[in-house]
C-alpha atoms as a PDB file:
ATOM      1  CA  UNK A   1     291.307 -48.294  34.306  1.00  0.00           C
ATOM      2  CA  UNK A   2     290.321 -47.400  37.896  1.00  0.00           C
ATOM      3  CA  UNK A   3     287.604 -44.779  38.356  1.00  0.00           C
ATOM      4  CA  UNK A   4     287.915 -44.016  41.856  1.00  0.00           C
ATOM      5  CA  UNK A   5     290.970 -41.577  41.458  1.00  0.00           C
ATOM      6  CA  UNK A   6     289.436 -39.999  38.716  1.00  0.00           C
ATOM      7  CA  UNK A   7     286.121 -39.257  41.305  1.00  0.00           C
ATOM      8  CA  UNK A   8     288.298 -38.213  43.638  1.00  0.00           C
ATOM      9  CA  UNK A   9     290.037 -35.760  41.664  1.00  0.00           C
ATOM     10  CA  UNK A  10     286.536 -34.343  39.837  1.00  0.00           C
ATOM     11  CA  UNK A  11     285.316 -34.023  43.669  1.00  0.00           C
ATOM     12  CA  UNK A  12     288.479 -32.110  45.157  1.00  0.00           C
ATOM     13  CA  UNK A  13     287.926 -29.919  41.831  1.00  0.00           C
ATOM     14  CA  UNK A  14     284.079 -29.096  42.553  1.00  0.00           C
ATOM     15  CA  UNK A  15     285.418 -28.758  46.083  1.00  0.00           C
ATOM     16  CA  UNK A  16     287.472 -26.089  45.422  1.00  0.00           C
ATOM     17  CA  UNK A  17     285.359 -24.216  42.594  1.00  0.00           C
ATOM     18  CA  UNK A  18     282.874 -24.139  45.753  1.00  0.00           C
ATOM     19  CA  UNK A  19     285.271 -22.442  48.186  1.00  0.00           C
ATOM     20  CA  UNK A  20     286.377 -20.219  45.494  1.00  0.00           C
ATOM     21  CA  UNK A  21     282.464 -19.353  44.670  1.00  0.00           C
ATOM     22  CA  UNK A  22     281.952 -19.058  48.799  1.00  0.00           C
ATOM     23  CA  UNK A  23     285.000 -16.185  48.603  1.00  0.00           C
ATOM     24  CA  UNK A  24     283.397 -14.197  45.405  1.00  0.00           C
ATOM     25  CA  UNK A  25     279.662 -14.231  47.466  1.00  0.00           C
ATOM     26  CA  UNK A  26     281.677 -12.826  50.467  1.00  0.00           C
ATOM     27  CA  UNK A  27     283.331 -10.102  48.262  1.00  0.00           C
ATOM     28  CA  UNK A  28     280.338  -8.972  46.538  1.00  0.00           C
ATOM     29  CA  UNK A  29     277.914  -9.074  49.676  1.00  0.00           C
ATOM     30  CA  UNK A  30     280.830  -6.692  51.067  1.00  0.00           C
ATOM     31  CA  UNK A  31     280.501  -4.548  48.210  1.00  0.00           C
ATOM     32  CA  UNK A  32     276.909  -4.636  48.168  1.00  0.00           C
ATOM     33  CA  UNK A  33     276.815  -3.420  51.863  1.00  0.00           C
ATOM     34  CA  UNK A  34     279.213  -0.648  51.602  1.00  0.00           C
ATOM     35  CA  UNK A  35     277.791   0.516  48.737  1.00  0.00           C
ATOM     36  CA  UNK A  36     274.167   0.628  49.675  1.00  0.00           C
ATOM     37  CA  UNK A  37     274.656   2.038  52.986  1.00  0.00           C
ATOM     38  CA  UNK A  38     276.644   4.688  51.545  1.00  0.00           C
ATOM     39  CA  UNK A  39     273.884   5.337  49.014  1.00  0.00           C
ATOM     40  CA  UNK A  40     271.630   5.082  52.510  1.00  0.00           C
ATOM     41  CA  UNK A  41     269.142   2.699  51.157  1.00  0.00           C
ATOM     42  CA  UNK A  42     266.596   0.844  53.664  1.00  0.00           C
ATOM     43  CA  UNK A  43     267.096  -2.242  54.497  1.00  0.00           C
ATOM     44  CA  UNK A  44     270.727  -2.497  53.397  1.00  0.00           C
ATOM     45  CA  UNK A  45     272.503  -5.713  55.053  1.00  0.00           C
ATOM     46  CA  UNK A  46     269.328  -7.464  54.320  1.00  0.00           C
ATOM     47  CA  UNK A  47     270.027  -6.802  50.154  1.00  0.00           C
ATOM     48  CA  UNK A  48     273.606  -7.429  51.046  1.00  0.00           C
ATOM     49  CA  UNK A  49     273.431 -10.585  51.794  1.00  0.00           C
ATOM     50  CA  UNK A  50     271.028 -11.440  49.300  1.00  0.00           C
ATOM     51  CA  UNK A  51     273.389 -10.303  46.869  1.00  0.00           C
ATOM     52  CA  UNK A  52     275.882 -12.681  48.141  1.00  0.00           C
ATOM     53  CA  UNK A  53     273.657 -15.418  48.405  1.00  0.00           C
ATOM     54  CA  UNK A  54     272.955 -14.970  44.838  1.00  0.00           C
ATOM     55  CA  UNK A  55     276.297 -15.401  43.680  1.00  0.00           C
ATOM     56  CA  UNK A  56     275.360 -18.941  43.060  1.00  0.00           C
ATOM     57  CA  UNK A  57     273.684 -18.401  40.343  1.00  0.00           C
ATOM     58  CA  UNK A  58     274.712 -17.492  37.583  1.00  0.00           C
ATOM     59  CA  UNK A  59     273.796 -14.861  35.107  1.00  0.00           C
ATOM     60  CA  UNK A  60     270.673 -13.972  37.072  1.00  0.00           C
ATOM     61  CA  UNK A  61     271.723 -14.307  40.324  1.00  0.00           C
ATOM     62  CA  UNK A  62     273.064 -10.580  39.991  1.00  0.00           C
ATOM     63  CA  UNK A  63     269.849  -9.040  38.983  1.00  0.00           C
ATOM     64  CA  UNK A  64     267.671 -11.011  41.501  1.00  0.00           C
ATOM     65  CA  UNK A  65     269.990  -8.916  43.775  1.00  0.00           C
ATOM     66  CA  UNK A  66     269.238  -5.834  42.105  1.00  0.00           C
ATOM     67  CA  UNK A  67     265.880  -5.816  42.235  1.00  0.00           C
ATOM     68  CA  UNK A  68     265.447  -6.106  46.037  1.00  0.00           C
ATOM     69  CA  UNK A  69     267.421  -2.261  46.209  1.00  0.00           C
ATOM     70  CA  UNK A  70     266.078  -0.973  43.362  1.00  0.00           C
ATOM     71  CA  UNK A  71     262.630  -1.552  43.971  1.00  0.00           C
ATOM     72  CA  UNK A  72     263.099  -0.404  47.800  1.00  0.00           C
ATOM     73  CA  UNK A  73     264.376   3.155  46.419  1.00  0.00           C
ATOM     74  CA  UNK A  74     262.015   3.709  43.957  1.00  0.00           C
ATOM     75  CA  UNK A  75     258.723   2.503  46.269  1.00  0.00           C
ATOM     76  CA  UNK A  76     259.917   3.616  49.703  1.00  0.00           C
ATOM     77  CA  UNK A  77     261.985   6.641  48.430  1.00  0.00           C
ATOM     78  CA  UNK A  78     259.808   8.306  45.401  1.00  0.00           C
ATOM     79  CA  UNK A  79     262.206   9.796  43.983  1.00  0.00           C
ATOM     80  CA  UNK A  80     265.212   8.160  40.883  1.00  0.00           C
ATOM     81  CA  UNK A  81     268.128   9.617  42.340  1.00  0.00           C
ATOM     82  CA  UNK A  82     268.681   6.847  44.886  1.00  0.00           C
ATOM     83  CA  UNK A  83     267.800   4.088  41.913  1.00  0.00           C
ATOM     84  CA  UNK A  84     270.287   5.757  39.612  1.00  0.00           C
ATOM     85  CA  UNK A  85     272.830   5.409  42.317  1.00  0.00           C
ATOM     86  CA  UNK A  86     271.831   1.831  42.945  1.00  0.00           C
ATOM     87  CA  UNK A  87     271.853   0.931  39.279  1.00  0.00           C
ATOM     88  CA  UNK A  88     275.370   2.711  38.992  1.00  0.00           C
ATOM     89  CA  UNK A  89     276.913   0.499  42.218  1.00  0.00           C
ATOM     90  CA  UNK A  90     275.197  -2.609  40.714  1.00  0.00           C
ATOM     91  CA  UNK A  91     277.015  -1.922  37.091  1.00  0.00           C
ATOM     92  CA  UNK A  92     280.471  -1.438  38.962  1.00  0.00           C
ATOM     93  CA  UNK A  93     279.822  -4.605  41.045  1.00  0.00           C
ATOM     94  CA  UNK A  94     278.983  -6.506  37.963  1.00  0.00           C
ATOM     95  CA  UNK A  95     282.109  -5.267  36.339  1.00  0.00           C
ATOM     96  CA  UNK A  96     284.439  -5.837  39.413  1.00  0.00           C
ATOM     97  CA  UNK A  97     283.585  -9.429  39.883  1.00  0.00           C
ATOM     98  CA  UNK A  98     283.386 -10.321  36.372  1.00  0.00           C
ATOM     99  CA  UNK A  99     286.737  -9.142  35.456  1.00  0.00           C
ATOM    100  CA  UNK A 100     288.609  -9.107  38.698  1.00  0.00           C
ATOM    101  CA  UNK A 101     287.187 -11.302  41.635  1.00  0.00           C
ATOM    102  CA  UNK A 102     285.809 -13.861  39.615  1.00  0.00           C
ATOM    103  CA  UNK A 103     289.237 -14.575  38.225  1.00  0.00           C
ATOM    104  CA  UNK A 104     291.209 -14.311  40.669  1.00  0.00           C
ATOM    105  CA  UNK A 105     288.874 -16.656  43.023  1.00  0.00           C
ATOM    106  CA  UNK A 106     289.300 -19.459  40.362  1.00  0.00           C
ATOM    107  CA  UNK A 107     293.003 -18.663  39.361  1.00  0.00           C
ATOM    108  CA  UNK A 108     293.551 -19.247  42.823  1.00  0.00           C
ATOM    109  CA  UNK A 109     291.388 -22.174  43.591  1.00  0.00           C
ATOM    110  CA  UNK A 110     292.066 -24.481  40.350  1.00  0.00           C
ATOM    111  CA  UNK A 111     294.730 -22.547  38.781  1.00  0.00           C
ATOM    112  CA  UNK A 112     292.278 -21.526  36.068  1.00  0.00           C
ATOM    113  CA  UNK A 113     293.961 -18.836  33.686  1.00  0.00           C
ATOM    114  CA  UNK A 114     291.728 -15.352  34.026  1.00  0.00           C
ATOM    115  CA  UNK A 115     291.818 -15.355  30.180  1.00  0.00           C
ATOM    116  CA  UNK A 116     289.999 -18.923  30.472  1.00  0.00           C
ATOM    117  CA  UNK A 117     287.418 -17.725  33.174  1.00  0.00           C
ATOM    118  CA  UNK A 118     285.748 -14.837  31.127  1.00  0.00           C
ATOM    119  CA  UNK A 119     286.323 -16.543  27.934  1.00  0.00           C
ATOM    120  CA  UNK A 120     284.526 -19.908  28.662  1.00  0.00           C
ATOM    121  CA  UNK A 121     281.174 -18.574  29.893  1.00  0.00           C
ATOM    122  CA  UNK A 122     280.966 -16.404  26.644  1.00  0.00           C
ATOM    123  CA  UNK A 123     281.834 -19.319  24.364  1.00  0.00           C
ATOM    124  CA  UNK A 124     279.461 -21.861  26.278  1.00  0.00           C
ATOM    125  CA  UNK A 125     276.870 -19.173  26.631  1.00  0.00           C
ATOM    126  CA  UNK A 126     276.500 -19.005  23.043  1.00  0.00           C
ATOM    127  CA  UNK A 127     276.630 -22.848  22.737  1.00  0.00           C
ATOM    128  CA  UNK A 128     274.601 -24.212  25.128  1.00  0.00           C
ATOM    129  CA  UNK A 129     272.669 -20.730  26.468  1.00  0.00           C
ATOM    130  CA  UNK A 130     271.971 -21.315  29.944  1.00  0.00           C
ATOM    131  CA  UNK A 131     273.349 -24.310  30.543  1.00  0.00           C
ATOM    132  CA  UNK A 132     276.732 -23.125  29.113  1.00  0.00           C
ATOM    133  CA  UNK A 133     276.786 -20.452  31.290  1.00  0.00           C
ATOM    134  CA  UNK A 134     275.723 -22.638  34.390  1.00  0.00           C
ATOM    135  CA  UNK A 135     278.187 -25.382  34.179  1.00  0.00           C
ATOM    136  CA  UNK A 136     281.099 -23.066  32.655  1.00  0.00           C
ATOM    137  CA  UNK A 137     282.806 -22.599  36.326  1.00  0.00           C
ATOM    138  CA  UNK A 138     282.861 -25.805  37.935  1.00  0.00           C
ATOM    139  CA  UNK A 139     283.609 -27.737  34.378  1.00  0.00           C
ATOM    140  CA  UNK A 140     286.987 -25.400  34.360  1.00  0.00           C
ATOM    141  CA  UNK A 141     287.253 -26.044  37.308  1.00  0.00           C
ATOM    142  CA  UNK A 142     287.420 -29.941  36.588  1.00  0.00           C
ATOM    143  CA  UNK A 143     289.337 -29.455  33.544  1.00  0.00           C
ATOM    144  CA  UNK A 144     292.171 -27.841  35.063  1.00  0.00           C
ATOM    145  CA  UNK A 145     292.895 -30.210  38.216  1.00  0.00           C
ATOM    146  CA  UNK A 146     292.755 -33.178  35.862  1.00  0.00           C
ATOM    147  CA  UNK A 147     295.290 -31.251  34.167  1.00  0.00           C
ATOM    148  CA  UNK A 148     297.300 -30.018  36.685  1.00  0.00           C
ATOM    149  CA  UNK A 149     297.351 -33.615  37.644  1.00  0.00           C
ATOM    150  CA  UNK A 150     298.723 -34.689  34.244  1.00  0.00           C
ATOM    151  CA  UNK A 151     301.577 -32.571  34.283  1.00  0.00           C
ATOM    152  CA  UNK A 152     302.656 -34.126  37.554  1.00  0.00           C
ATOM    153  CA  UNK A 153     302.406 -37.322  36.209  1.00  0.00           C
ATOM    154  CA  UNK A 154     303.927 -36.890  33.319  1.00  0.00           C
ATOM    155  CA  UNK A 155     306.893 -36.764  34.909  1.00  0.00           C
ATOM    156  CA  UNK A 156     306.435 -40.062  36.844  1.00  0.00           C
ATOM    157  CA  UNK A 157     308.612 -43.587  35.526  1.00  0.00           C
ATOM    158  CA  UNK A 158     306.290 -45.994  34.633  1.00  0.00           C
ATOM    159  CA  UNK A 159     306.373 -49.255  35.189  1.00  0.00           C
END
């Protein structure tokens, strides 16, 4: 059995869980932006794009990007009204991109099911903690190009 086509096909799959994971920071940096500028706090396309960047990682990448804004309105505007409001955009972020852009992102990439993308983390979260979570994306990701690839050759004479 040759190994190269199976590299090949694990590295167009990582490939493409990458440009779907590129998409999702784009989409939530948006969000972040729009959101904290209309909430008016300092600083905003700075935490915006931190928020993005922290798309890659997951689980805590999301609230490394809420503490930038959140700690800005509390220090710099002494008062909780603008924290409440960031805390508020942050939950509705959270829930947009874990139910909705997430998905989509890797339905469209690897042809990942959404059902499969917000059960898997949850299962391998409990598993493996962490390291579930972590590697839950990108082993989808995997999973379903080898099987895509499968079905197509299924199909194929042999011999």
């Amino acid at each position: 059995m040759a190994i190269h086509p199976h590299v090949r096909t694990t590295a167009t799959a990582l490939k493409r869980w990458f440009v779907a994971t590129i998409y999702d920071a784009l989409a939530v940096g948006t969000m972040w932006l729009v959101g904290l500028m209309i909430i008016g706090v300092p600083w905003a396309p700075l935490w915006a794009f931190l928020g993005g960047a922290f798309q890659f990682i997951p689980n805590v990448g999301p609230v490394f990007a809420l503490i930038g804004p959140a700690a800005v309105s509390v220090f710099l505007d002494h008062g909780m009204e603008r924290f409440l409001y960031v805390l508020m955009l942050y939950g509705i972020i959270a829930l947009v991109d874990g139910l909705l852009l997430q998905p989509y992102f890797m339905k469209r990439a690897s042809k990942v099911p959404i059902w499969a993308s917000i059960v898997t983390p949850i299962v391998l979260g409990i598993l493996f903690n962490f390291w579930g979570v972590l590697i839950s994306a990108p082993l989808l990701s995997v999973i379903y190009t080898f099987r895509s690839q499968q079905k197509l050759g299924a199909g194929k004479p042999t011999g």
